[in-house]
N, C-alpha and C. Protein backbone atom coordinates (compact mmCIF):
# COMPACT_ATOMS: atom_id res chain seq x y z
N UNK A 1 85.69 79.45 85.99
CA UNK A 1 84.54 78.57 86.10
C UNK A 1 83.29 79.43 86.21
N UNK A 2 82.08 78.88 85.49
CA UNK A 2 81.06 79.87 85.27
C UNK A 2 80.32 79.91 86.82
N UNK A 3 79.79 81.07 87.16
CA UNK A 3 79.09 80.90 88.26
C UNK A 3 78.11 79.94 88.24
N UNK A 4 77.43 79.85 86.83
CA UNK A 4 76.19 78.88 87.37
C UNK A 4 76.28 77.08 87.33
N UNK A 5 78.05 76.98 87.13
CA UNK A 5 78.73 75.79 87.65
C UNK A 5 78.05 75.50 89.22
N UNK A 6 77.93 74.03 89.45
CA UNK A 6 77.75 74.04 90.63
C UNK A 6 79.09 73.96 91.64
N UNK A 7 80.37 73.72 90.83
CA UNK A 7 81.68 73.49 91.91
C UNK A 7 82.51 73.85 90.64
N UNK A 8 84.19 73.57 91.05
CA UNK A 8 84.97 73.39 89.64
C UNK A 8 85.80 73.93 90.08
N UNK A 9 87.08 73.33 89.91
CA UNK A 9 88.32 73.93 90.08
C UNK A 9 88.63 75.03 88.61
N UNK A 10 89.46 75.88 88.61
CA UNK A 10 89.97 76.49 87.52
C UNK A 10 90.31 76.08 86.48
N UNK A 11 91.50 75.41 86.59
CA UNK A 11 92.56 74.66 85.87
C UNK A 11 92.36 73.51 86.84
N UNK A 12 92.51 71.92 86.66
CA UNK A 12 92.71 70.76 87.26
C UNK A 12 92.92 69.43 86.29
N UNK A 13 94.38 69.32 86.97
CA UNK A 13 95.41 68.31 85.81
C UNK A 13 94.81 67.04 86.37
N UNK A 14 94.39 65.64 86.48
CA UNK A 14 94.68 64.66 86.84
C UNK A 14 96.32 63.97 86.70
N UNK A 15 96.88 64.75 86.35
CA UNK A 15 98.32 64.71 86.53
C UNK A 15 99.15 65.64 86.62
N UNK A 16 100.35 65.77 86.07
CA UNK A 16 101.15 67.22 86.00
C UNK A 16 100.96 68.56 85.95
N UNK A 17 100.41 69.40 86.17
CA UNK A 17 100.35 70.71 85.95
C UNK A 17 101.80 72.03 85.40
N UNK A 18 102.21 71.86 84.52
CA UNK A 18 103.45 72.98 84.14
C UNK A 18 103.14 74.18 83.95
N UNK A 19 103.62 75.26 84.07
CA UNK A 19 103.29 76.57 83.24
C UNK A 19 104.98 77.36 83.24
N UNK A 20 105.21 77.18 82.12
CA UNK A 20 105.89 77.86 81.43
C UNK A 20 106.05 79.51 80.97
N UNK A 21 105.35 79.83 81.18
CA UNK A 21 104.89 81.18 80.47
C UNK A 21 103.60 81.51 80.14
N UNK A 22 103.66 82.82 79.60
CA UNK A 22 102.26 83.54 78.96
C UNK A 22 101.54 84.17 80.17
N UNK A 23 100.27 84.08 80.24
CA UNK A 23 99.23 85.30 80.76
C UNK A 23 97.82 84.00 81.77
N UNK A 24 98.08 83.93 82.75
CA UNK A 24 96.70 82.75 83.01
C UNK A 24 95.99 83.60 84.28
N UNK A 25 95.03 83.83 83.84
CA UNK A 25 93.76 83.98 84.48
C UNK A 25 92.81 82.88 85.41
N UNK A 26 93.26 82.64 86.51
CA UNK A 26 92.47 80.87 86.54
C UNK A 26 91.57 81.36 87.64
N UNK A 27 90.26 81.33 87.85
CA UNK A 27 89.61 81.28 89.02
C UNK A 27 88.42 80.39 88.83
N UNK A 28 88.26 79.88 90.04
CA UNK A 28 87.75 78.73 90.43
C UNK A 28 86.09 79.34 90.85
N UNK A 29 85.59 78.18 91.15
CA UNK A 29 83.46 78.54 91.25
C UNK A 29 83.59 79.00 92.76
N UNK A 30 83.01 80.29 92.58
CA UNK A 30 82.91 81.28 94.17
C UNK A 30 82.23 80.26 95.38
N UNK A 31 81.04 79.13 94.66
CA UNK A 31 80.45 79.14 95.89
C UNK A 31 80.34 77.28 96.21
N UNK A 32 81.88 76.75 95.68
CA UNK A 32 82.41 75.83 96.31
C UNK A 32 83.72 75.60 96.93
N UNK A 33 83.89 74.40 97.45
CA UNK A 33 85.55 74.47 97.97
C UNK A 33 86.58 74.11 97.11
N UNK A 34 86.48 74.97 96.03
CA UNK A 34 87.82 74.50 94.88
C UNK A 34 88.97 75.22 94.46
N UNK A 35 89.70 75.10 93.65
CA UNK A 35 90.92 75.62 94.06
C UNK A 35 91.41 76.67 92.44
N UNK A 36 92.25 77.64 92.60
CA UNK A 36 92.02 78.16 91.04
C UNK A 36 93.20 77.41 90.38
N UNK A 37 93.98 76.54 91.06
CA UNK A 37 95.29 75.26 90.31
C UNK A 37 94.98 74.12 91.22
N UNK A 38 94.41 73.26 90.28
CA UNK A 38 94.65 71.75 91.04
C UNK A 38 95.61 70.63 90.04
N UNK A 39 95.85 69.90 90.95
CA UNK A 39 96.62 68.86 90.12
C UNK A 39 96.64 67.89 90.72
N UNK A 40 96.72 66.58 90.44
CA UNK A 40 97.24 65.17 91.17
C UNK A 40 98.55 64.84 91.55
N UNK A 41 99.65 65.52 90.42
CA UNK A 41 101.11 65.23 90.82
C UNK A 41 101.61 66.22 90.60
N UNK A 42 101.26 66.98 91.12
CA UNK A 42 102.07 68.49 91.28
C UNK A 42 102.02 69.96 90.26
N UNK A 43 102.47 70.67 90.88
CA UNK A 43 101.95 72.32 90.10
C UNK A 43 103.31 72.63 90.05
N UNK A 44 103.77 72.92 88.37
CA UNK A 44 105.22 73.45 88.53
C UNK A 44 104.89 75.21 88.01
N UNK A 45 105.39 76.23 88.83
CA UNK A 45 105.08 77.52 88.17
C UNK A 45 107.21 77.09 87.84
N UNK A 46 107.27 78.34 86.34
CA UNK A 46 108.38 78.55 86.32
C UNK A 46 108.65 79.52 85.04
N UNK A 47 107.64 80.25 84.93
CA UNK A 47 107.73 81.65 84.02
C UNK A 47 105.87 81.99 83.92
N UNK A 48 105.77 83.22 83.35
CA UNK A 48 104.84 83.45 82.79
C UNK A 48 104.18 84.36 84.44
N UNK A 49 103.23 85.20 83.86
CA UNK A 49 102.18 85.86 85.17
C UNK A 49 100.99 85.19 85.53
N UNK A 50 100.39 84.46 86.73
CA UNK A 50 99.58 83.72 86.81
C UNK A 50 98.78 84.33 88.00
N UNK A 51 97.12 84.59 88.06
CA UNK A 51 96.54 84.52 88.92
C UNK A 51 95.67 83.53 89.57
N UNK A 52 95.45 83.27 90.25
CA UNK A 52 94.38 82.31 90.69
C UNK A 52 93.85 82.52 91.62
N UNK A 53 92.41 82.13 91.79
CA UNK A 53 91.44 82.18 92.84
C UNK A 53 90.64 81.03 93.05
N UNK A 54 90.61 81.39 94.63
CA UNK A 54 88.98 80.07 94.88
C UNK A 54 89.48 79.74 96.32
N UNK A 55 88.26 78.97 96.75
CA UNK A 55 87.57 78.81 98.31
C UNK A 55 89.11 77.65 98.86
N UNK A 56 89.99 76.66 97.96
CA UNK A 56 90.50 75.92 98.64
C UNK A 56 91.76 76.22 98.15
N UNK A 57 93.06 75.63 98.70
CA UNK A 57 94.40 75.63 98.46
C UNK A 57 94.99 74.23 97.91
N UNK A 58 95.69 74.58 96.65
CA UNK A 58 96.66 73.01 96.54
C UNK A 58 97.80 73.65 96.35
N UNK A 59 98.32 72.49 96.50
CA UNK A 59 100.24 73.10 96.78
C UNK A 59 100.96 73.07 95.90
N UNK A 60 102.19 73.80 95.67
CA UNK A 60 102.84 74.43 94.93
C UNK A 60 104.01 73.88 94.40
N UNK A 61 104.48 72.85 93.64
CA UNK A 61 106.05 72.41 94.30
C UNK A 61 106.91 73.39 94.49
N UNK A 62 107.92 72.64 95.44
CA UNK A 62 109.10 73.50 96.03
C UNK A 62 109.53 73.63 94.53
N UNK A 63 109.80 72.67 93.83
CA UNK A 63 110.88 72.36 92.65
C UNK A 63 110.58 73.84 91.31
N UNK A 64 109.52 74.34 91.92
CA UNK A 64 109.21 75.80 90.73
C UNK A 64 110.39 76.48 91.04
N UNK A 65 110.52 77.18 89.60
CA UNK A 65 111.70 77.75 89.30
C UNK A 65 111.06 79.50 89.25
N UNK A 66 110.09 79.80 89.59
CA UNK A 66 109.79 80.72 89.52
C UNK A 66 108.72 81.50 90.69
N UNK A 67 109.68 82.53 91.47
CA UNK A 67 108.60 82.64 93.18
C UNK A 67 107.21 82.94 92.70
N UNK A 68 106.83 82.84 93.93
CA UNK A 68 105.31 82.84 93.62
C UNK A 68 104.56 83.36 95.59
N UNK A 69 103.43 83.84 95.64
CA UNK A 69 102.38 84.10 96.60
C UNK A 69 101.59 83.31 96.77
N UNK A 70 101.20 82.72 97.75
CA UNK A 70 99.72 82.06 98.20
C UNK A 70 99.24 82.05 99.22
N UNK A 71 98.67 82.92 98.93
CA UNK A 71 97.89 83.63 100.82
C UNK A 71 95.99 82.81 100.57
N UNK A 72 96.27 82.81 102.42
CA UNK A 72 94.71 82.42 102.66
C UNK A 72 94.38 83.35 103.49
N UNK A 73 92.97 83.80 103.80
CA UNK A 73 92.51 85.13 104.42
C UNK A 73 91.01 84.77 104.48
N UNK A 74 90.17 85.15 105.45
CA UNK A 74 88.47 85.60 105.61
C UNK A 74 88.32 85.71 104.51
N UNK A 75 87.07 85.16 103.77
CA UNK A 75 86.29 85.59 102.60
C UNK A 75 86.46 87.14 101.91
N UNK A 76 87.08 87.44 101.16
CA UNK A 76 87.08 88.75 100.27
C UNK A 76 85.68 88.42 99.91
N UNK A 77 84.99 89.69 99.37
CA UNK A 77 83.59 89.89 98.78
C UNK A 77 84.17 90.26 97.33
N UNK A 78 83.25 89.89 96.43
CA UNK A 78 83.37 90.42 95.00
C UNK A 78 83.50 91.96 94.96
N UNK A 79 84.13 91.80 94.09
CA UNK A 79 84.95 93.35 93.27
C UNK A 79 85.51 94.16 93.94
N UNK A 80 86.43 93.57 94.91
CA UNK A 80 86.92 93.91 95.58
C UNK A 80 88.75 94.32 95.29
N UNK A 81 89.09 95.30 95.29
CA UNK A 81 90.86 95.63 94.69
C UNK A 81 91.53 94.72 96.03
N UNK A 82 92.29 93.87 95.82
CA UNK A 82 93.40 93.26 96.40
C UNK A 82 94.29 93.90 96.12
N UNK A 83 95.38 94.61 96.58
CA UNK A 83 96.26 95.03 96.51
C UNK A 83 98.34 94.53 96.71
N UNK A 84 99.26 94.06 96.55
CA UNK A 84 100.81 93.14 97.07
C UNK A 84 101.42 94.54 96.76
N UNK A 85 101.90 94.32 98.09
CA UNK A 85 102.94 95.45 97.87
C UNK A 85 104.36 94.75 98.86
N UNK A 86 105.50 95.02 98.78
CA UNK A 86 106.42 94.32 98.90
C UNK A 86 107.35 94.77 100.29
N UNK A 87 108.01 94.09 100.76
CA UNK A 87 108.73 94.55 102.18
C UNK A 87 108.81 96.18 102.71
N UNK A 88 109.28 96.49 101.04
CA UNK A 88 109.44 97.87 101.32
C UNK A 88 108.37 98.82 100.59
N UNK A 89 106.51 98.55 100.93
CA UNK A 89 106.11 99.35 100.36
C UNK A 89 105.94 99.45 99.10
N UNK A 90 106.68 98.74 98.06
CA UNK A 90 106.55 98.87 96.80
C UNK A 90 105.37 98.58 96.37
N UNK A 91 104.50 98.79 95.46
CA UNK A 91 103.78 98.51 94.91
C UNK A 91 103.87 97.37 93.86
N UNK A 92 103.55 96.38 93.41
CA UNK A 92 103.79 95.20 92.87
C UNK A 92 102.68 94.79 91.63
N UNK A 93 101.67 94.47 91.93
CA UNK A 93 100.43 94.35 91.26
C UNK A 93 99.02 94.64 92.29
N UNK A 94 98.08 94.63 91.41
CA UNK A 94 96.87 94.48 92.42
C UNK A 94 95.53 93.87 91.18
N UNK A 95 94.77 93.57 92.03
CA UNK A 95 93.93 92.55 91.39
C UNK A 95 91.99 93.10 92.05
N UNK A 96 91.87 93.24 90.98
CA UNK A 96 90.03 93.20 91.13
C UNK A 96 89.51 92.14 91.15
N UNK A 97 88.68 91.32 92.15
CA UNK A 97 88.19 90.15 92.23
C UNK A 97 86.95 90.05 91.70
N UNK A 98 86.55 89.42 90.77
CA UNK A 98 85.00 89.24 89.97
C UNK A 98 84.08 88.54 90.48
N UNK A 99 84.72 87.98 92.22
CA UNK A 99 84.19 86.64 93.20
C UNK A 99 84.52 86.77 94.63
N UNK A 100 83.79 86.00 95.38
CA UNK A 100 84.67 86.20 96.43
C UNK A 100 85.81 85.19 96.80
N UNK A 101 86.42 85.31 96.99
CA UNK A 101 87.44 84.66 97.59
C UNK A 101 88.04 84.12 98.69
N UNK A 102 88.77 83.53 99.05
CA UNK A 102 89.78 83.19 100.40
C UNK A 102 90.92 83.01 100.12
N UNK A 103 91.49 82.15 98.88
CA UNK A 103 92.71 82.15 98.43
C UNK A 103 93.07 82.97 96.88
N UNK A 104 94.34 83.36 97.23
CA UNK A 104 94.72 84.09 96.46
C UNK A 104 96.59 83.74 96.16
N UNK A 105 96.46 83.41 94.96
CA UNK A 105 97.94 82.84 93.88
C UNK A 105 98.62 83.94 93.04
N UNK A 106 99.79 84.55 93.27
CA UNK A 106 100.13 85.06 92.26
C UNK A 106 101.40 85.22 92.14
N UNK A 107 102.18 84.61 90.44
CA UNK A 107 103.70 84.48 90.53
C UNK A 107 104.06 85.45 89.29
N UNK A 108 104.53 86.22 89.19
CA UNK A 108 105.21 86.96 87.64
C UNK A 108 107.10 87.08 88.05
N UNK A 109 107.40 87.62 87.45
CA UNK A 109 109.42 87.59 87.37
C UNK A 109 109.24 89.48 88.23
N UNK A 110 108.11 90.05 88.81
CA UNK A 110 108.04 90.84 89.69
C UNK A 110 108.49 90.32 91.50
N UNK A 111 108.41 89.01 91.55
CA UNK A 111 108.52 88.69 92.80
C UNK A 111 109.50 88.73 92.54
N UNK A 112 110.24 89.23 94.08
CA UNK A 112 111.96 88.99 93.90
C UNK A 112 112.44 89.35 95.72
N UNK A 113 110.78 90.20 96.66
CA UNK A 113 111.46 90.17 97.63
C UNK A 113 111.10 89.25 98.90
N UNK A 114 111.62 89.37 100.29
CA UNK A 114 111.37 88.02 101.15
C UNK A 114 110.05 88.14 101.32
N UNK A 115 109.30 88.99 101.65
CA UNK A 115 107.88 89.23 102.40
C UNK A 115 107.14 90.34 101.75
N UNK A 116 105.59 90.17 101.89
CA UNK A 116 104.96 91.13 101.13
C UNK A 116 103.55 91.45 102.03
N UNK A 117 103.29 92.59 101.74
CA UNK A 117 101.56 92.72 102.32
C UNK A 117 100.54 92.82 101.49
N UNK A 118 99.22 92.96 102.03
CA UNK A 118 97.94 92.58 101.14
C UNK A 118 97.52 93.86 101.87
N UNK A 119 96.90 94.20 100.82
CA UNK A 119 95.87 95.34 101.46
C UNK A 119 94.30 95.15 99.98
N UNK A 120 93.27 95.91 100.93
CA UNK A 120 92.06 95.73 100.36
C UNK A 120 91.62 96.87 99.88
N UNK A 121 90.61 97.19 98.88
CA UNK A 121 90.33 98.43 98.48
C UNK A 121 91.24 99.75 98.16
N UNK A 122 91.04 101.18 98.71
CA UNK A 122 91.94 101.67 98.26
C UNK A 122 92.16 102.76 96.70
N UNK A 123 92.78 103.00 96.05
CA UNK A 123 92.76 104.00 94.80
C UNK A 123 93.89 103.35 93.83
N UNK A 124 93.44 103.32 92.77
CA UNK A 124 94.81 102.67 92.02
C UNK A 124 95.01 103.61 90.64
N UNK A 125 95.83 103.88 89.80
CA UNK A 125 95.68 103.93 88.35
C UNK A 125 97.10 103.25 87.62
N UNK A 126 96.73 102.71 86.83
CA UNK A 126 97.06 101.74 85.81
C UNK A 126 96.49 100.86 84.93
N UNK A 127 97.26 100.04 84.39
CA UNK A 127 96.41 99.28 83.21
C UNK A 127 96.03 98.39 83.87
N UNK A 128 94.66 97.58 83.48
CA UNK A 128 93.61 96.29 83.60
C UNK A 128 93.16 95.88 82.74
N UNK A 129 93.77 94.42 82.91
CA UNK A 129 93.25 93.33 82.05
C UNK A 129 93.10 92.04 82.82
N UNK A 130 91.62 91.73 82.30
CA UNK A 130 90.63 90.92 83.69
C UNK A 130 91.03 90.89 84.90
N UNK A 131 90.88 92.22 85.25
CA UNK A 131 90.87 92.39 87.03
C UNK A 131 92.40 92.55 87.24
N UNK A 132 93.91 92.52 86.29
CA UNK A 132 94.70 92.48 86.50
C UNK A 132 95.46 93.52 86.33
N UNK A 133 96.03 94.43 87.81
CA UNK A 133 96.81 95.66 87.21
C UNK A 133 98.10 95.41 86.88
N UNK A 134 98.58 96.10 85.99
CA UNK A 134 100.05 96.55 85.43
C UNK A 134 100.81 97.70 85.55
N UNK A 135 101.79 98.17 84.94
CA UNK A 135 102.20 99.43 84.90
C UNK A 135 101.59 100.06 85.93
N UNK A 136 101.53 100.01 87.18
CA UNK A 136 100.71 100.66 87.96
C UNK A 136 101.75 102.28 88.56
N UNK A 137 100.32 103.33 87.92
CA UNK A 137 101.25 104.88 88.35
C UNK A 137 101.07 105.05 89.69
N UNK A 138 99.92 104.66 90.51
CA UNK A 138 100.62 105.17 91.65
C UNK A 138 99.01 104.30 92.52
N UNK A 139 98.75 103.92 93.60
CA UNK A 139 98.28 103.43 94.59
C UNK A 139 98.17 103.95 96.02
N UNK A 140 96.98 104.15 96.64
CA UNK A 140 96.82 105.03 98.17
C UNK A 140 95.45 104.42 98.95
N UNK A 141 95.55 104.46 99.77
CA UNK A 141 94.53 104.04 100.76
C UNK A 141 94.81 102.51 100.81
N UNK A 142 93.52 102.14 101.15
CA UNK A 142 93.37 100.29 101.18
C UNK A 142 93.89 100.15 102.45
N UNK A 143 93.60 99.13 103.13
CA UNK A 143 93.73 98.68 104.67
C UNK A 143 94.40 97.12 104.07
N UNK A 144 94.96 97.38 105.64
CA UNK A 144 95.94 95.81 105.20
C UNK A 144 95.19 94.66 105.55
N UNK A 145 95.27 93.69 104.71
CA UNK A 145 94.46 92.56 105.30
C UNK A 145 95.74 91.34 105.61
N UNK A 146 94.69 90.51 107.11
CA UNK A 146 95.57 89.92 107.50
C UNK A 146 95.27 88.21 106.51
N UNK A 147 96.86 87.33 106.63
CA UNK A 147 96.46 86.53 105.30
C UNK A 147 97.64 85.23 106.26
N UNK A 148 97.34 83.85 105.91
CA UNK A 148 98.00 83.25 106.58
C UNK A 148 98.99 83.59 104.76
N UNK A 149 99.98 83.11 105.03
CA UNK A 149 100.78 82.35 103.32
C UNK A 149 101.30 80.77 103.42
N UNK A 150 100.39 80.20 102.80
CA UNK A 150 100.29 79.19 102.28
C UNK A 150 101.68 78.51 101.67
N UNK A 151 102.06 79.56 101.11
CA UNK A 151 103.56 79.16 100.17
C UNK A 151 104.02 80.11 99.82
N UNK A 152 105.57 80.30 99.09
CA UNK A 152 106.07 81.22 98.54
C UNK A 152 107.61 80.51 98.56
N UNK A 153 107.98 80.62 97.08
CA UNK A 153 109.73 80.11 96.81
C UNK A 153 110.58 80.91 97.36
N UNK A 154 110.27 82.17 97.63
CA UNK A 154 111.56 82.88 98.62
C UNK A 154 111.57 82.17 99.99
N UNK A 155 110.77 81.84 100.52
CA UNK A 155 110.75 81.03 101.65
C UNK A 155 111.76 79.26 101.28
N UNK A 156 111.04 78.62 100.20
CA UNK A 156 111.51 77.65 99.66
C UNK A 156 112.82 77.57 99.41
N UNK A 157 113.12 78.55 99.04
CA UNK A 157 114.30 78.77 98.38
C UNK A 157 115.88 78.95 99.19
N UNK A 158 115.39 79.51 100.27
CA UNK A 158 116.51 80.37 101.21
C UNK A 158 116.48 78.75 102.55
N UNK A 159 115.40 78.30 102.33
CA UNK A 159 115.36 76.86 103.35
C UNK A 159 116.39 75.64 102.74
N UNK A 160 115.85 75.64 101.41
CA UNK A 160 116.57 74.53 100.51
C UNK A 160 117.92 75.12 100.36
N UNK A 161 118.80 76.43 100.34
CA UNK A 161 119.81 76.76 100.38
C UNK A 161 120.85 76.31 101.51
N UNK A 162 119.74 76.79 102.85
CA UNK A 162 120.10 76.33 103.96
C UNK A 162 120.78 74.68 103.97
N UNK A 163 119.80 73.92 103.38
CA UNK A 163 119.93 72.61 103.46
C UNK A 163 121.70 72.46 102.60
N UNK A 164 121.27 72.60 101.72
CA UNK A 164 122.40 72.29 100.94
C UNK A 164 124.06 72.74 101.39
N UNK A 165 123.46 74.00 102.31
CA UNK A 165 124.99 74.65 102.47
C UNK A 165 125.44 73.38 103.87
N UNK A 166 124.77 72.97 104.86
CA UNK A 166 124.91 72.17 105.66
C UNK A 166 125.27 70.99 105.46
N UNK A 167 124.79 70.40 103.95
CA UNK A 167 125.34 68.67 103.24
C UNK A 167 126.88 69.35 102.83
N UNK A 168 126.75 70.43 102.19
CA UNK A 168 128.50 70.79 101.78
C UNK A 168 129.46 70.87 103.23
N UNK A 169 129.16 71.64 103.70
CA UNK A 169 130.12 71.78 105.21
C UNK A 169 130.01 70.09 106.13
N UNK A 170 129.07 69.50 105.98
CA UNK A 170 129.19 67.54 106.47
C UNK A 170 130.46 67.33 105.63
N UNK A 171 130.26 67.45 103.90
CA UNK A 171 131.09 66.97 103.02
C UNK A 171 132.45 66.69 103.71
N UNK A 172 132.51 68.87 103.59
CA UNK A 172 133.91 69.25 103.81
C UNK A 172 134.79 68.56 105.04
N UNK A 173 133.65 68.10 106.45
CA UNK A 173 134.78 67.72 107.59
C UNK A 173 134.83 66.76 107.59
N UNK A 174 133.88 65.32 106.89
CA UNK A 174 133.93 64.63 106.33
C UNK A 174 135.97 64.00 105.77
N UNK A 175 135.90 64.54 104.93
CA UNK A 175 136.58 64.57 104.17
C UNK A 175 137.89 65.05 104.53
N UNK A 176 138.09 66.31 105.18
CA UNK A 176 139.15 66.59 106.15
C UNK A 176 139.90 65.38 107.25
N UNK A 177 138.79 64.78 107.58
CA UNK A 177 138.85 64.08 108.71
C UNK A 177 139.26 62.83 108.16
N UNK A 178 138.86 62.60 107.27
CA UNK A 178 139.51 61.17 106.54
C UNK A 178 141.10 61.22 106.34
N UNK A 179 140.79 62.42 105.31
CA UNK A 179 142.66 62.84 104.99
C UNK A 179 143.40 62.64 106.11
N UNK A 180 143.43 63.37 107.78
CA UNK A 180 143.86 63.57 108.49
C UNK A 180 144.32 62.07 109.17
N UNK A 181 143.13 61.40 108.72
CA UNK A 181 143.22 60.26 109.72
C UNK A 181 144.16 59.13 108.67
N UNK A 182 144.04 59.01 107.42
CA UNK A 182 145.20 58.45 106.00
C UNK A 182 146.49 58.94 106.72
N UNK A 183 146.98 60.24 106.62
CA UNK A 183 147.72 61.11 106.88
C UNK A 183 148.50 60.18 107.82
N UNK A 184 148.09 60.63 109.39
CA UNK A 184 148.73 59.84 110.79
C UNK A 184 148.83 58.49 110.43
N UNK A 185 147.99 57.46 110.02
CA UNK A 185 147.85 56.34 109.53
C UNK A 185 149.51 55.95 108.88
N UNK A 186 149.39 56.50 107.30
CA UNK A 186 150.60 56.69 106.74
C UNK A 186 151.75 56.80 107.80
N UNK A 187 152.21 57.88 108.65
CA UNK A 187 153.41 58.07 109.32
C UNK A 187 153.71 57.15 110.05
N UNK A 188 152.37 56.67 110.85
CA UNK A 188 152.66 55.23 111.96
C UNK A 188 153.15 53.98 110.98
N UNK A 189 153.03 54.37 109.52
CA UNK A 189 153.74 53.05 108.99
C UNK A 189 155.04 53.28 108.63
N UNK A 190 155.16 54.35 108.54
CA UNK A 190 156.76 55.07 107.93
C UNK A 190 157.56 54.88 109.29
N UNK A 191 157.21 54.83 110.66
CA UNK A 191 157.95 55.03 111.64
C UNK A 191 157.36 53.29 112.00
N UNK A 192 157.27 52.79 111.65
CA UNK A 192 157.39 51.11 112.13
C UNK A 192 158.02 50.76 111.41
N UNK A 193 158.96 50.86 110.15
CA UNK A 193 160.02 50.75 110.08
C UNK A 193 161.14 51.22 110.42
C-alpha cells in the first residue's frame, strides 16, 4: 500500500483468502491500523513464501496446511533488518522493512521447527529481493527482540494432534468396554440355560 494511502490493508478478501504458492510481498499503510492479510472468512496459507506487514493482526486458520510466524512487537522503525532464526540458532530468513511495523507474517516450507527468535539489525550476506533474504551465507550481531506470537501451525498442529489422539483412546475404551460388557452379557445367557 502506497504511503501516501491514507489506511489500507495489503491484500483484503471480503471473503476467502487462499495462497497456494509463488512469492507475496504484502505490506500494509505504515501509518494506519491495518493488516498486511485481511479477510472476512478466513486466511488459508498452504504453500508458497509469504511476507506481510502492518500496524494490526488478522488470524490465520488453524486449517493451513502450511506453518507459518506471526509475531507482534513495539513499533520496528523503517529499514530496519528483522532477522528468524530457529530453536537452534539456525538462521532461517531475514527481512528489511521499507516501514515501520508491529506485526510481522512469515510462512515458506523453511518452517519446520517448534520455536523461533527475532532479532533486529545486525550483518547479513545473501540474496534480496524486496527486503527479502535468501540463500543466506552467514548472519552476526542483531539483538533479540522481544515479540508476543500471535500464531504459528507448529503450535496448531501438535494441539490438534493432541486432540485427536484423546477422541482415539475415548474410541478405544469405548469400545473395549462395550465388547466386555456383550461378552459377560452373552455368558449370563449361556448359563441361564
Amino acid at each position: 500500500v502506497s504511503f501516501d494511502a491514507d489506511e489500507g490493508d495489503a491484500i483484503d478478501s471480503n471473503g476467502t483468502l487462499t495462497i497456494n504458492g509463488g512469492k507475496i510481498y504484502a505490506f500494509a499503510n505504515p501509518n494506519s491500523g491495518d493488516a498486511g492479510l485481511d479477510s472476512q472468512n478466513g486466511t488459508y496459507i498452504n504453500g508458497g513464501t509469504i511476507i506481510a506487514t502492518g500496524n494490526m493482526s488478522d488470524a490465520i486458520s488453524n486449517e493451513s496446511k502450511q506453518n507459518y510466524l506471526f509475531a507482534s512487537f513495539q513499533t520496528v522503525n523503517a529499514d530496519t533488518l528483522i532477522a528468524i532464526k530457529d530453536q537452534d540458532d539456525k538462521i532461517i530468513t531475514a527481512f528489511q522493512t521499507g516501514r515501520k511495523i508491529q506485526n510481522l507474517f512469515y510462512s515458506s516450507s523453511d518452517l519446520k521447527a517448534k520455536s523461533y527468535k527475532l532479532y533486529t539489525g545486525g550483518t547479513i550476506e545473501g540474496e534480496e529481493e524486496n527486503g527479502l533474504y535468501t540463500k543466506i551465507q552467514s548472519y552476526s550481531g542483531g539483538e533479540e527482540l522481544s515479540y508476543r506470537n500471535i500464531g504459528s501451525m507448529n503450535e496448531s498442529s501438535s494441539q490438534n494432534t493432541i486432540g485427536i489422539l484423546l477422541i482415539w483412546i475415548t474410541e478405544i475404551v469405548l469400545f473395549v468396554g462395550l465388547s466386555v460388557y456383550y461378552i459377560i452379557r452373552k455368558k449370563r445367557s449361556v448359563n441361564a440355560f
